[in-house]
N, C-alpha and C. Protein backbone atom coordinates (compact mmCIF):
# COMPACT_ATOMS: atom_id res chain seq x y z
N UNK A 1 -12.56 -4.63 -33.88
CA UNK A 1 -13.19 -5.94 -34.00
C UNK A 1 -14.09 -6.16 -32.80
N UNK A 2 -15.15 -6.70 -33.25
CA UNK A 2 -15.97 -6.91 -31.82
C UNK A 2 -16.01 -8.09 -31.06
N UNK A 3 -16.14 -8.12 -30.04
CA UNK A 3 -16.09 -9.20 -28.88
C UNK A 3 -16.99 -9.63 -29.16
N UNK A 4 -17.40 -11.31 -28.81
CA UNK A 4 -18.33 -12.13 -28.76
C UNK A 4 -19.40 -12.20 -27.50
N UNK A 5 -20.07 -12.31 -27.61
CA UNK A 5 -20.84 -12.02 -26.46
C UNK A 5 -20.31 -13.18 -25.46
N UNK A 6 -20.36 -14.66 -25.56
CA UNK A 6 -19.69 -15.51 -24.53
C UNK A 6 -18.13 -14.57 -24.21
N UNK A 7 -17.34 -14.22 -24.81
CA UNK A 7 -15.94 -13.89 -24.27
C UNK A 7 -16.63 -12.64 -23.30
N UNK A 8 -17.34 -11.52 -23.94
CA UNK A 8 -18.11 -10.61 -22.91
C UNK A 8 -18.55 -10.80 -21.38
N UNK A 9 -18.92 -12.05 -21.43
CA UNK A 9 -19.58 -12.89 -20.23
C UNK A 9 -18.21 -13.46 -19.69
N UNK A 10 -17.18 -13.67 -19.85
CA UNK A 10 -16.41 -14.29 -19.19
C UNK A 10 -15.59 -13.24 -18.52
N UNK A 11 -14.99 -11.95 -19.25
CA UNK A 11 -14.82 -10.83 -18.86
C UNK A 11 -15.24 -10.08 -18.12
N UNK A 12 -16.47 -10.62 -17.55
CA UNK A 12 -17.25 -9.44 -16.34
C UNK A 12 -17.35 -10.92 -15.66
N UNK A 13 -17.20 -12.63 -15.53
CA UNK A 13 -17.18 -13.50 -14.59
C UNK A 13 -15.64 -12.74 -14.28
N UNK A 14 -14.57 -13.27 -15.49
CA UNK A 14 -13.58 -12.56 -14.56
C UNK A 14 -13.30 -11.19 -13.34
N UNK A 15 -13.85 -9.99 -13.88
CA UNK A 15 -13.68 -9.33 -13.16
C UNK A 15 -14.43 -9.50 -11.56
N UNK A 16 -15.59 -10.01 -11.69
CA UNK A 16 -16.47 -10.51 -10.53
C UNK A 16 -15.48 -10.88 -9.80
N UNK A 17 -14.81 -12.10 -9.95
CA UNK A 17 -13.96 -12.95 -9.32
C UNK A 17 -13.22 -12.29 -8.54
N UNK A 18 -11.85 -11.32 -9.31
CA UNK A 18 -11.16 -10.84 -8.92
C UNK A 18 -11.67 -9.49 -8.17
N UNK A 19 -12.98 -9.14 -8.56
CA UNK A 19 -13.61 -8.11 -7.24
C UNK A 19 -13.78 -8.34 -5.59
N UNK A 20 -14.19 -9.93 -5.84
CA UNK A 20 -14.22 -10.74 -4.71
C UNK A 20 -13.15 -10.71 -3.76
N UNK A 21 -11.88 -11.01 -4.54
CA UNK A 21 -10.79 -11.11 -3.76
C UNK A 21 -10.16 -9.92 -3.35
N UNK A 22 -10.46 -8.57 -3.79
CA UNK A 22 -9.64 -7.37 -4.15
C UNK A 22 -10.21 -6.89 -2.89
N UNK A 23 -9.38 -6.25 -2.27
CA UNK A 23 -9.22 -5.01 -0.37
C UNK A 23 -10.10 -3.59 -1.03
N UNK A 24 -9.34 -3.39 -1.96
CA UNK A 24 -9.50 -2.23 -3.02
C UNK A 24 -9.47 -2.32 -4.57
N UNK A 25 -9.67 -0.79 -5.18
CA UNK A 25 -9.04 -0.81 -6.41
C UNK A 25 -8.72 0.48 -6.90
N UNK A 26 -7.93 0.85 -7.87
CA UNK A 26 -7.55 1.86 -8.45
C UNK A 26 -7.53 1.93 -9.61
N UNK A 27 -7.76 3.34 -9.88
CA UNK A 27 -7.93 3.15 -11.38
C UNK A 27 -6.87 4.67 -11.91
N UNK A 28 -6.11 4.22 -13.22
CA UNK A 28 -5.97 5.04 -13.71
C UNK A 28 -5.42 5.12 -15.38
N UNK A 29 -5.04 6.58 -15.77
CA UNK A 29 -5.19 6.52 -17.05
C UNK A 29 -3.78 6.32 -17.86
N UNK A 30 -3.35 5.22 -18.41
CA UNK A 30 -2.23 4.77 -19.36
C UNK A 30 -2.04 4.66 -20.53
N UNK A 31 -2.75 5.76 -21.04
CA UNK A 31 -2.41 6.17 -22.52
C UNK A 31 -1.15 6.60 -22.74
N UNK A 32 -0.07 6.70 -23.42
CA UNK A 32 0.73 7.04 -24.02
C UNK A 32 2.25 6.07 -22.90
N UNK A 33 1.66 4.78 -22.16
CA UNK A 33 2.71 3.96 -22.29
C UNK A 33 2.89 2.65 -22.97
N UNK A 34 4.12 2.39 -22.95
CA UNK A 34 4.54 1.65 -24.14
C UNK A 34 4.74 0.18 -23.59
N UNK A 35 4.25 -0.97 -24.75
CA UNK A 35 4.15 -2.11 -23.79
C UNK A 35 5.46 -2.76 -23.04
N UNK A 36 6.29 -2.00 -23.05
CA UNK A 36 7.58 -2.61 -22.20
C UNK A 36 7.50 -2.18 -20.55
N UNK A 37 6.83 -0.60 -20.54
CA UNK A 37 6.64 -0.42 -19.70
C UNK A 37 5.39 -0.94 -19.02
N UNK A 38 4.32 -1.27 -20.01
CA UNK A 38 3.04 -1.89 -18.74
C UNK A 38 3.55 -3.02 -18.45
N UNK A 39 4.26 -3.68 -19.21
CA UNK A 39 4.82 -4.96 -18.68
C UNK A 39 5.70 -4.80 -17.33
N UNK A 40 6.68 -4.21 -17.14
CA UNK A 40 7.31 -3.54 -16.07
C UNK A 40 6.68 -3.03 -14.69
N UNK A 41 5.50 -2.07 -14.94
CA UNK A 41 4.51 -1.94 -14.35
C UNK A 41 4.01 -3.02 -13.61
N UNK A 42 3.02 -3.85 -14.49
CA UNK A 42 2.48 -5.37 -14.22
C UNK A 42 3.47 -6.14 -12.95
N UNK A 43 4.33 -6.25 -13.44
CA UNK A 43 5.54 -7.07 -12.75
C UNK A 43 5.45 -6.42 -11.06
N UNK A 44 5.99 -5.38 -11.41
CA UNK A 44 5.92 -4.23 -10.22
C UNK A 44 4.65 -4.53 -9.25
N UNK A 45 3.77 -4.44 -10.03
CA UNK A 45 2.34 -4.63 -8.85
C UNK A 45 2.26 -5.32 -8.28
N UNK A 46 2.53 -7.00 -9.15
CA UNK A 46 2.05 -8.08 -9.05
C UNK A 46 3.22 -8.80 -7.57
N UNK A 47 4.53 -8.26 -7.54
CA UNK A 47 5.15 -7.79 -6.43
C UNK A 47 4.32 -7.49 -5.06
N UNK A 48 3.43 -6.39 -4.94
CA UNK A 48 2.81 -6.13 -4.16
C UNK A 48 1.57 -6.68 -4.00
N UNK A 49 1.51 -8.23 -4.23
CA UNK A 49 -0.03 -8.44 -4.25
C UNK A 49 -1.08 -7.74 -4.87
N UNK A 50 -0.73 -6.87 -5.95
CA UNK A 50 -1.54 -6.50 -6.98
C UNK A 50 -2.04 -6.87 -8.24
N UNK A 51 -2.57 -7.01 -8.86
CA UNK A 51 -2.83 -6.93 -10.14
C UNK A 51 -3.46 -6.06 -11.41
N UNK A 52 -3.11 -5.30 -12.60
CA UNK A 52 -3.79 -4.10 -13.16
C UNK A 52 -4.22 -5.33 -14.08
N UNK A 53 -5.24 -4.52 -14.54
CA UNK A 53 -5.62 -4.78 -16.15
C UNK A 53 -6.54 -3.91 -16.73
N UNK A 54 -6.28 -3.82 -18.18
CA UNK A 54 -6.69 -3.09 -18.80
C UNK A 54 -8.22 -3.09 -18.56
N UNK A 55 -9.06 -2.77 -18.74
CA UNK A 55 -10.58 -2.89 -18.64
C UNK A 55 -11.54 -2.54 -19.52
N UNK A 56 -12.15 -3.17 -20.24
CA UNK A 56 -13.31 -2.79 -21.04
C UNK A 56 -14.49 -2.31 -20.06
N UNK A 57 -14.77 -0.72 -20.50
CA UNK A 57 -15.27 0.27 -19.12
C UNK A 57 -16.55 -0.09 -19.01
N UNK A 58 -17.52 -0.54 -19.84
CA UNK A 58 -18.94 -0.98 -19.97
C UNK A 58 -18.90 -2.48 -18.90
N UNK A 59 -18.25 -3.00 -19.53
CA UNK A 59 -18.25 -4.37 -18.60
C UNK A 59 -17.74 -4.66 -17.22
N UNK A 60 -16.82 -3.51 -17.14
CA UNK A 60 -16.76 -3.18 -15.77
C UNK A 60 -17.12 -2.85 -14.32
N UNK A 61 -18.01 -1.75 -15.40
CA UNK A 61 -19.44 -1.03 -14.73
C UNK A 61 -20.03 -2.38 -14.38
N UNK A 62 -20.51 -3.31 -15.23
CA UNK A 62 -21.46 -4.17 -15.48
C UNK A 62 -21.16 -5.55 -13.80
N UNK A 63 -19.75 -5.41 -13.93
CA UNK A 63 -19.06 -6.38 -12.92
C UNK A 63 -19.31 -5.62 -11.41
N UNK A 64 -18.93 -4.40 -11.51
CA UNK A 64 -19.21 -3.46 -10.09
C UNK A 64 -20.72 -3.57 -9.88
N UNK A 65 -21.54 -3.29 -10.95
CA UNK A 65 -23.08 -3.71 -10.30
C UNK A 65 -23.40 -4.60 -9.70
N UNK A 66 -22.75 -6.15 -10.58
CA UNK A 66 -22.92 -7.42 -10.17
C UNK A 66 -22.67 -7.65 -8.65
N UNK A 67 -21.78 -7.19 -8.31
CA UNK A 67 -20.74 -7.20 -6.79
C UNK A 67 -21.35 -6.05 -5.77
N UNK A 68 -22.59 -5.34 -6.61
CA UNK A 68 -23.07 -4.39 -5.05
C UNK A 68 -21.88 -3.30 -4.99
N UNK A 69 -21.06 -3.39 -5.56
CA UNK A 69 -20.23 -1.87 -5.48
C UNK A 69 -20.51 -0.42 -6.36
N UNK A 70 -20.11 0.52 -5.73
CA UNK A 70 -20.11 1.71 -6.46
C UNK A 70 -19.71 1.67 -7.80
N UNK A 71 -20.52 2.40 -8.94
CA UNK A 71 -19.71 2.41 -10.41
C UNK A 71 -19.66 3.80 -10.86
N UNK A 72 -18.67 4.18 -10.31
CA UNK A 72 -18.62 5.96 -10.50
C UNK A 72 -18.07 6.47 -12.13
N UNK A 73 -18.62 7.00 -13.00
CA UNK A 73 -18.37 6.90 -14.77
C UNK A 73 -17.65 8.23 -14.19
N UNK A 74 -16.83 8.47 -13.58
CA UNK A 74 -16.06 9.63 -13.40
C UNK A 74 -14.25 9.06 -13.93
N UNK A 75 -14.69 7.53 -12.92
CA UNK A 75 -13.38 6.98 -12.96
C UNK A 75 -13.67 6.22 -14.51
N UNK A 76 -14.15 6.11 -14.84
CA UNK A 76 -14.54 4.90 -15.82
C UNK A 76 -14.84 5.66 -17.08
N UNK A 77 -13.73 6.62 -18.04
CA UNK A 77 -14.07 7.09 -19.09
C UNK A 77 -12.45 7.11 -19.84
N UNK A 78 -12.51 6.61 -21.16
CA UNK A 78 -11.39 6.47 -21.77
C UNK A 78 -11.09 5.32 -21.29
N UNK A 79 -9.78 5.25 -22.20
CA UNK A 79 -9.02 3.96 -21.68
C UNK A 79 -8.64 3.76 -20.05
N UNK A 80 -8.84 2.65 -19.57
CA UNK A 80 -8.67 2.44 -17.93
C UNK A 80 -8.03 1.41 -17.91
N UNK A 81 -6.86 1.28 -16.48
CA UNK A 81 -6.34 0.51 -16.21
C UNK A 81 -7.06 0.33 -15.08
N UNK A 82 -7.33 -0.83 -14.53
CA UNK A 82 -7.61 -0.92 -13.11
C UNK A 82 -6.59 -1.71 -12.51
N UNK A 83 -6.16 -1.26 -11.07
CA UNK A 83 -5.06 -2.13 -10.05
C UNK A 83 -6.17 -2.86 -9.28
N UNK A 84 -6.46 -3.86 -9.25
CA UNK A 84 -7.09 -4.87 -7.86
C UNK A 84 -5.53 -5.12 -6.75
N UNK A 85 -6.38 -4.55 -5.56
CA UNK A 85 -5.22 -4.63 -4.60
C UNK A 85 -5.81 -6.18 -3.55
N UNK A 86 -5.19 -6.73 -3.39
CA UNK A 86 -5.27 -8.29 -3.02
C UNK A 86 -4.59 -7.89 -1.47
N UNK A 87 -3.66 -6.96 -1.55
CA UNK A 87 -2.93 -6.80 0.38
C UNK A 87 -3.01 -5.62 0.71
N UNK A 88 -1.57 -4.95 0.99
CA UNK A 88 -2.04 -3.98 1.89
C UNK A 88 -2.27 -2.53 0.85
N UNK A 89 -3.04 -1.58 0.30
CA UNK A 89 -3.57 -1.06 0.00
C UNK A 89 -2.39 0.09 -0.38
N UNK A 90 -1.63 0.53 0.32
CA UNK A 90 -0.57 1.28 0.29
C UNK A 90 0.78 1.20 -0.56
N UNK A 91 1.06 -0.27 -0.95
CA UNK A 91 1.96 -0.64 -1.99
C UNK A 91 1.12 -0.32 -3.30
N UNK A 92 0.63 -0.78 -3.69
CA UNK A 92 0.26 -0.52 -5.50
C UNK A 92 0.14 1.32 -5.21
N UNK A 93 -0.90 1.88 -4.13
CA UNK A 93 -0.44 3.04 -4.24
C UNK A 93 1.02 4.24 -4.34
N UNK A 94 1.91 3.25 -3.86
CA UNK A 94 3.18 3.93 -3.80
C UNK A 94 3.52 3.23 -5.37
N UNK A 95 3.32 2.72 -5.85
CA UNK A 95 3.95 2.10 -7.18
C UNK A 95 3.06 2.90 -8.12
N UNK A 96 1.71 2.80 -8.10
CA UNK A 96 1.44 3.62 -9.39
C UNK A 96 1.64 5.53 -8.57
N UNK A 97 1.96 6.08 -7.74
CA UNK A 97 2.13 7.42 -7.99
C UNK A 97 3.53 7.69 -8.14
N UNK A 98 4.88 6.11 -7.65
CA UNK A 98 5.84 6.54 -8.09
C UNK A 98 6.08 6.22 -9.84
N UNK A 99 5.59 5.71 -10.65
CA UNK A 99 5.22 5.45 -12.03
C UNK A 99 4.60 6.92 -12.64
N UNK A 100 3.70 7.26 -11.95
CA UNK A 100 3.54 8.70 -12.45
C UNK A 100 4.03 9.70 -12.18
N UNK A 101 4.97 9.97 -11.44
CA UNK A 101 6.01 11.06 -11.23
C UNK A 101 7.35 10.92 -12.23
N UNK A 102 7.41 9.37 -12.25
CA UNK A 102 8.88 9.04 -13.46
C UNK A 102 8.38 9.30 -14.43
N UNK A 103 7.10 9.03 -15.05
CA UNK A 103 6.92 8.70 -16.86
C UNK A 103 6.30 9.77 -16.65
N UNK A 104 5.53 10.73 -16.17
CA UNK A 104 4.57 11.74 -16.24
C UNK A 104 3.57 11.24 -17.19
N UNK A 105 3.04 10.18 -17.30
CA UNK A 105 2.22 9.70 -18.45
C UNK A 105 0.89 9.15 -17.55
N UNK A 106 1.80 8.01 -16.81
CA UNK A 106 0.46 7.13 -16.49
C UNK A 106 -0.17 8.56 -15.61
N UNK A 107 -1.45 8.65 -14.97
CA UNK A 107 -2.10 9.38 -14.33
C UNK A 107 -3.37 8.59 -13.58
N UNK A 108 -3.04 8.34 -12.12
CA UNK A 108 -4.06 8.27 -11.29
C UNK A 108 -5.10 8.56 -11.00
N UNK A 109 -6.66 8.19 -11.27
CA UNK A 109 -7.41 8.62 -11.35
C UNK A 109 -8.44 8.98 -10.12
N UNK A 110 -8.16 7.66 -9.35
CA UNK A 110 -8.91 7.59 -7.89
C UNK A 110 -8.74 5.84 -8.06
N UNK A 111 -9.95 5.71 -6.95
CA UNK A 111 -10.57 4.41 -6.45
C UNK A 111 -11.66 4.25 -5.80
N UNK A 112 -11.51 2.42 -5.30
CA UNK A 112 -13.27 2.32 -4.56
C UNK A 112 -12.37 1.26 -3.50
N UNK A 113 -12.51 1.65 -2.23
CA UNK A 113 -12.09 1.08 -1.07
C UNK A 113 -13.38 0.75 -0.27
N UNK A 114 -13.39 -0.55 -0.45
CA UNK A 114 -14.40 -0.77 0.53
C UNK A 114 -15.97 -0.18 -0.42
N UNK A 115 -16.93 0.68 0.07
CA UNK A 115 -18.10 1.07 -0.80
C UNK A 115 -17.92 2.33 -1.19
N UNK A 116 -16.31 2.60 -0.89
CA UNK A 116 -16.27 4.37 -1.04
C UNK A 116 -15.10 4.83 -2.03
N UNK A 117 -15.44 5.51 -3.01
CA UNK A 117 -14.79 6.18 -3.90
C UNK A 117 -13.81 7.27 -3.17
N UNK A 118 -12.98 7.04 -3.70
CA UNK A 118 -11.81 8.09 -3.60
C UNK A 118 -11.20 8.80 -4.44
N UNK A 119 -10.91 9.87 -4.53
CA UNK A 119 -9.82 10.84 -5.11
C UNK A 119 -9.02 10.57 -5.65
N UNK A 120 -8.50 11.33 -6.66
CA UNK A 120 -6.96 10.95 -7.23
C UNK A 120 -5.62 11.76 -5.71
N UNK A 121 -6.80 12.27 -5.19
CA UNK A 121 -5.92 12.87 -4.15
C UNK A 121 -5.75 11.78 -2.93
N UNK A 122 -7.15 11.54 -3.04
CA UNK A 122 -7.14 10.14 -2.03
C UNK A 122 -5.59 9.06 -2.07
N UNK A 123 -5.56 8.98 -3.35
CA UNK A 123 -5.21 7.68 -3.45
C UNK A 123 -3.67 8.10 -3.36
N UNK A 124 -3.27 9.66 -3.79
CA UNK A 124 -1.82 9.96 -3.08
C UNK A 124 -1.39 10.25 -1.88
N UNK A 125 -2.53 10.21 -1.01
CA UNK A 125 -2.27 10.19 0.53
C UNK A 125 -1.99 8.86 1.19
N UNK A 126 -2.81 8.13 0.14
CA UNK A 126 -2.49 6.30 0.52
C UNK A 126 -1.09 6.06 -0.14
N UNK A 127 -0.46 6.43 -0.74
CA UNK A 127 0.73 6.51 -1.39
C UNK A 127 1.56 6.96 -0.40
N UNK A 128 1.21 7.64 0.37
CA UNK A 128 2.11 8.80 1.30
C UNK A 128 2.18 7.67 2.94
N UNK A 129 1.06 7.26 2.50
CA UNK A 129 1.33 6.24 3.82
C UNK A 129 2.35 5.59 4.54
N UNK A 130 3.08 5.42 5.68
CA UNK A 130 3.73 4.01 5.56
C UNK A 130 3.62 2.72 5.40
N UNK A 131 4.26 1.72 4.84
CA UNK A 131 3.99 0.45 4.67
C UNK A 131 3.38 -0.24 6.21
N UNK A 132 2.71 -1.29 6.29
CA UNK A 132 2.30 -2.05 7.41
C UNK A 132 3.25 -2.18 8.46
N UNK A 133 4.96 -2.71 7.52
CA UNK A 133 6.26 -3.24 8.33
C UNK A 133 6.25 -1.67 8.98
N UNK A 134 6.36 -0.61 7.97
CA UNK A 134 7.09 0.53 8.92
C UNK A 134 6.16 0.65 10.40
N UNK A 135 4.79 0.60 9.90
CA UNK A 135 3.60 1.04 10.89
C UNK A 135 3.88 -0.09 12.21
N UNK A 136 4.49 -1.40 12.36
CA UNK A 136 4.54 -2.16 12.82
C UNK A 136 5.47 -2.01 13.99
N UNK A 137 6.60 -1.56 12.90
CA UNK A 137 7.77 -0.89 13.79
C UNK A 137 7.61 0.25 14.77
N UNK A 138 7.16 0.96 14.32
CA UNK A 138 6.97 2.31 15.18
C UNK A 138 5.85 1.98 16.24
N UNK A 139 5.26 1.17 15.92
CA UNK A 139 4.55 0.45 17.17
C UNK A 139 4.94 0.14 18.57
N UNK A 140 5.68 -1.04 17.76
CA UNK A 140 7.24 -1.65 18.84
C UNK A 140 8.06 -0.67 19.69
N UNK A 141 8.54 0.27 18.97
CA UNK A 141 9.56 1.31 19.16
C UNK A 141 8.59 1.86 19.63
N UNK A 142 7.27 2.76 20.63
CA UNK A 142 6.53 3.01 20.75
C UNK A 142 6.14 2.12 22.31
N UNK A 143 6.29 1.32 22.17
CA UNK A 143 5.73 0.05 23.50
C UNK A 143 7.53 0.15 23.86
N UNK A 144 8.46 0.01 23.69
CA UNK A 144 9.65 -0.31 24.01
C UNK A 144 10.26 0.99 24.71
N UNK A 145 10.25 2.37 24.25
CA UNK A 145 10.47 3.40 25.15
C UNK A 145 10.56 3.60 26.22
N UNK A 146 9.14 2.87 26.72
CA UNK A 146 8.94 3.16 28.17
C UNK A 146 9.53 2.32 28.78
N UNK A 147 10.01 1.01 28.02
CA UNK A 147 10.32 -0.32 29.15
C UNK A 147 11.39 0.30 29.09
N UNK A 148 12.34 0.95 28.24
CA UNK A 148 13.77 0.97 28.26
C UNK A 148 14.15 2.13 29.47
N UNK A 149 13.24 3.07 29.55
CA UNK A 149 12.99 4.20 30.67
C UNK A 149 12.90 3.69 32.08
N UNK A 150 12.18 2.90 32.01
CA UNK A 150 12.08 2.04 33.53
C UNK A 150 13.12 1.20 33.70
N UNK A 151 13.85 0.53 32.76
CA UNK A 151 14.85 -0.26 33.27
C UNK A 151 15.96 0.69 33.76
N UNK A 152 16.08 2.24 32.78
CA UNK A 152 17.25 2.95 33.42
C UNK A 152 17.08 3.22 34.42
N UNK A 153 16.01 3.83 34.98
CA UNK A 153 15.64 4.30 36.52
C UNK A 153 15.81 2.97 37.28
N UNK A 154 15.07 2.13 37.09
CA UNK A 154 15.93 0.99 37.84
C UNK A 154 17.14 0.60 38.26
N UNK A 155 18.00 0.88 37.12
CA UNK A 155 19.31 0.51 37.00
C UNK A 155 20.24 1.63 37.76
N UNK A 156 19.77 2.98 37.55
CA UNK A 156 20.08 4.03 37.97
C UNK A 156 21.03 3.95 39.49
N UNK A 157 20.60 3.41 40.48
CA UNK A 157 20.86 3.56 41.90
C UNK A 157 21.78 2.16 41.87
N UNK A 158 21.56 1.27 41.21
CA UNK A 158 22.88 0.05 41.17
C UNK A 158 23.78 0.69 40.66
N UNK A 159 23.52 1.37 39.63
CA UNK A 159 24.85 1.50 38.92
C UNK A 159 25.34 2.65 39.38
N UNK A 160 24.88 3.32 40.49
CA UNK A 160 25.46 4.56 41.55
C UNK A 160 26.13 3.54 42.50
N UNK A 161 25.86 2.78 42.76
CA UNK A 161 26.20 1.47 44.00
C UNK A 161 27.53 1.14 43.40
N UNK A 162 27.55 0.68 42.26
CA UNK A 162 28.87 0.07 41.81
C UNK A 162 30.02 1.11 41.85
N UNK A 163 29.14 2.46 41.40
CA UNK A 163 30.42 3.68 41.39
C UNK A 163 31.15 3.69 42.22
N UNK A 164 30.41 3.83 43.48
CA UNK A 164 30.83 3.75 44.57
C UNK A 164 31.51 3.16 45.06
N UNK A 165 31.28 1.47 44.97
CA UNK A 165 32.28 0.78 45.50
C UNK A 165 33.73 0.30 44.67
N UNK A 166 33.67 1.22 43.60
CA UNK A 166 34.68 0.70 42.79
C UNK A 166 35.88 1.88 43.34
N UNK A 167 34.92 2.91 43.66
CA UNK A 167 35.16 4.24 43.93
C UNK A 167 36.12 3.86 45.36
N UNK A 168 35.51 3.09 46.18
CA UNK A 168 36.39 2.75 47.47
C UNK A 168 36.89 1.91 47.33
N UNK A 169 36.81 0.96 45.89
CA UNK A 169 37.96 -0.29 46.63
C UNK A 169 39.10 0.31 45.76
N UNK A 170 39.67 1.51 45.06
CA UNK A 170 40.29 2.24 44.75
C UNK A 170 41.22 2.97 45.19
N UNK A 171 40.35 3.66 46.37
CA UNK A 171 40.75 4.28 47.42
C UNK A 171 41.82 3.39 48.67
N UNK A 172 41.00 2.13 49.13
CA UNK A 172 42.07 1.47 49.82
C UNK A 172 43.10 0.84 48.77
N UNK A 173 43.04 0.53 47.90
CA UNK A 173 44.11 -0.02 46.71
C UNK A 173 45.30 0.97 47.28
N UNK A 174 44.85 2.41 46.66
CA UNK A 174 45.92 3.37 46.73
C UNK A 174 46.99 3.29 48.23
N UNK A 175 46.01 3.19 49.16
CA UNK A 175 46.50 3.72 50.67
C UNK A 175 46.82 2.12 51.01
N UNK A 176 46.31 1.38 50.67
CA UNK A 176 47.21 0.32 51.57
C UNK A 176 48.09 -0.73 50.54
């Protein structure tokens, strides 16, 4: 059945919109899942400050022109899902490559970060990433090493001091 040309036009305002807001995006191919699982999926993303949707690939193109971005027809053939990533770039990637290792169905195609297309390889190295929290942590733990190093050496020669005198008030305990 064919689309109306006003619904056409609202479909590439929508995508505009949500190009606007999107860090990134990803795209990949979800033929042969079943709507319990895109629903599942959906849920999953939308978790991570994501959002997929299916995409009509002409109007897509049509929305990426609008927005000054790359429209690579590499990613954009057959049925397409696209993820708009809204945060940190690394969650929807760990969700759709752990989705394609369980179902072996969905399949990652790449993306456009910023003005630059990426790989389907790309986008499993961003998968491979750590989250922001982990990156945050190891930061901390990272700045904290050294303070904890300096406080022992500090502490080092008191706490030889105390040996000591616990060491002698021991000693006269015994003898007197």
């Amino acid at each position: 059945m064919a689309i109306s040309r006003e619904k056409k036009e609202a479909m590439v305002e929508e995508y505009v919109e949500k190009l606007g807001r999107s860090q990134g995006l990803l795209f990949a191919e979800y033929r042969g899942l079943s709507v319990k699982q895109m629903q599942a999926l959906r849920r999953e993303l939308r978790a991570g400050d994501s959002e997929m949707l299916v995409t009509k690939n002409t109007l897509f193109e049509r929305a990426l022109n609008e927005t000054g971005m790359p429209a690579p027809e590499s990613l954009l053939v057959g049925p397409t899902a696209v993820t708009f990533c809204f945060g940190d770039l690394s969650v929807p990637a760990k969700t759709l490559a752990k989705w394609a290792k369980d179902t072996k169905i969905l399949a990652p195609r790449g993306g456009i970060i910023g003005q630059t297309v990426i790989s389907e390889a790309s986008v499993q190295e961003l998968a491979d990433l750590p989250s922001q929290e982990q990156l945050r942590a190891q930061v901390v733990g990272a700045l904290q090493a050294p303070i904890y190093g300096l406080v022992n050496v500090l502490a080092g020669p008191l706490r030889g001091l105390v040996t000591v005198l616990n060491g002698r008030m021991a000693q006269l305990e015994q003898s007197g």
